[in-house]
Protein backbone atom coordinates (compact mmCIF):
# COMPACT_ATOMS: atom_id res chain seq x y z
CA UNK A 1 186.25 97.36 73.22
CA UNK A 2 183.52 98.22 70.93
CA UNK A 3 180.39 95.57 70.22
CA UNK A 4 181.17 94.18 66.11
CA UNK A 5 178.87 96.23 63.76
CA UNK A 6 177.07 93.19 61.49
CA UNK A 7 174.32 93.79 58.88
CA UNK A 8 170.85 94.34 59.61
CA UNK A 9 168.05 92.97 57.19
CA UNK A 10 165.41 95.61 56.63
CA UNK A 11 163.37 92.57 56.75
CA UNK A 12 164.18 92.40 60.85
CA UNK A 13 163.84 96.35 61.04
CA UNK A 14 164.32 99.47 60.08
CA UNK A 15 166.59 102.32 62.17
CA UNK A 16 165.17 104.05 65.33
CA UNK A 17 166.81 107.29 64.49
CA UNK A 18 165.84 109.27 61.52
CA UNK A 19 167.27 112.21 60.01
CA UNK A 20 170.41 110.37 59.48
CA UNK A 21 173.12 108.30 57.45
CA UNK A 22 173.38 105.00 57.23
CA UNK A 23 175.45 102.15 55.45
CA UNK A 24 173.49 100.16 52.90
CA UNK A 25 173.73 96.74 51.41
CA UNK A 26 171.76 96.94 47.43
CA UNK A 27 171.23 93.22 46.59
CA UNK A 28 171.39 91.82 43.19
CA UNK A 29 175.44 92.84 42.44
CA UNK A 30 177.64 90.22 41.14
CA UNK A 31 180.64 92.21 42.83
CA UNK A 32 179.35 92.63 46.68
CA UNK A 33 181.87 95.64 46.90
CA UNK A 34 179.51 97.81 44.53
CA UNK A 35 176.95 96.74 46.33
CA UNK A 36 177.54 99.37 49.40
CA UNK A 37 176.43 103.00 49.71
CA UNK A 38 175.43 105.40 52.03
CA UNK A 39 172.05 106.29 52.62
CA UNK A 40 169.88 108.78 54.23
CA UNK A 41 166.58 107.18 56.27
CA UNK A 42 163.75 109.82 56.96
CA UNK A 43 160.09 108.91 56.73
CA UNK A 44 160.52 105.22 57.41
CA UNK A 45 162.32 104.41 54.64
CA UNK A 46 166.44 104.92 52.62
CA UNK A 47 167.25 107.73 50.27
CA UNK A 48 170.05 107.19 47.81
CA UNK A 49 171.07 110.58 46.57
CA UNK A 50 173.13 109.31 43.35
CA UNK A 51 170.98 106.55 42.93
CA UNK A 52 167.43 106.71 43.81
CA UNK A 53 166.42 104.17 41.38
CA UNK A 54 168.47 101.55 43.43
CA UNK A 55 166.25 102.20 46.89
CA UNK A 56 163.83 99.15 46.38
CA UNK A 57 166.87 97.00 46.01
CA UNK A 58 168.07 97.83 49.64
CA UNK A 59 168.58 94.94 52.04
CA UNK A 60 170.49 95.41 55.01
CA UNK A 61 171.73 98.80 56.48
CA UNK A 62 174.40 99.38 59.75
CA UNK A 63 175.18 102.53 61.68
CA UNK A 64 177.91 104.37 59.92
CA UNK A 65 181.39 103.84 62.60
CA UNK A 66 182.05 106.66 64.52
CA UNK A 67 184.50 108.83 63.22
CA UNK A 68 188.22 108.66 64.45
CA UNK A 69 189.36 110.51 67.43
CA UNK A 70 191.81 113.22 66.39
């Protein structure tokens, strides 16, 4: 059985792998369902493509799953 994915603060750390897409947590929405996206991190930090002006809000990220096996 796969380990539980839970939310990592960017606070704690940032990913190890770069060059890659992640699952992001943007603080500050009333509905916490909006509040996901997916993110590119290169050069030590997350790229929103639709919504670059969101980046600074970023506070957590998580691998994205793996992808299912069919």
């Amino acid at each position: 059985m796969k380990e539980a994915m839970e939310w990592i603060s960017v606070k704690d750390r940032f990913p190890i792998k770069k060059s890659r897409a992640y699952l992001v947590y943007i603080g500050g929405y009333s509905d916490s369902s909006d509040a996901c996206e997916i993110a590119w991190f290169d050069d030590d930090k997350f790229l929103l493509n639709q919504y670059p002006e969101l980046e600074d809000g970023i506070t957590h990220w998580m691998p994205l799953p793996e992808p299912p096996n069919q």
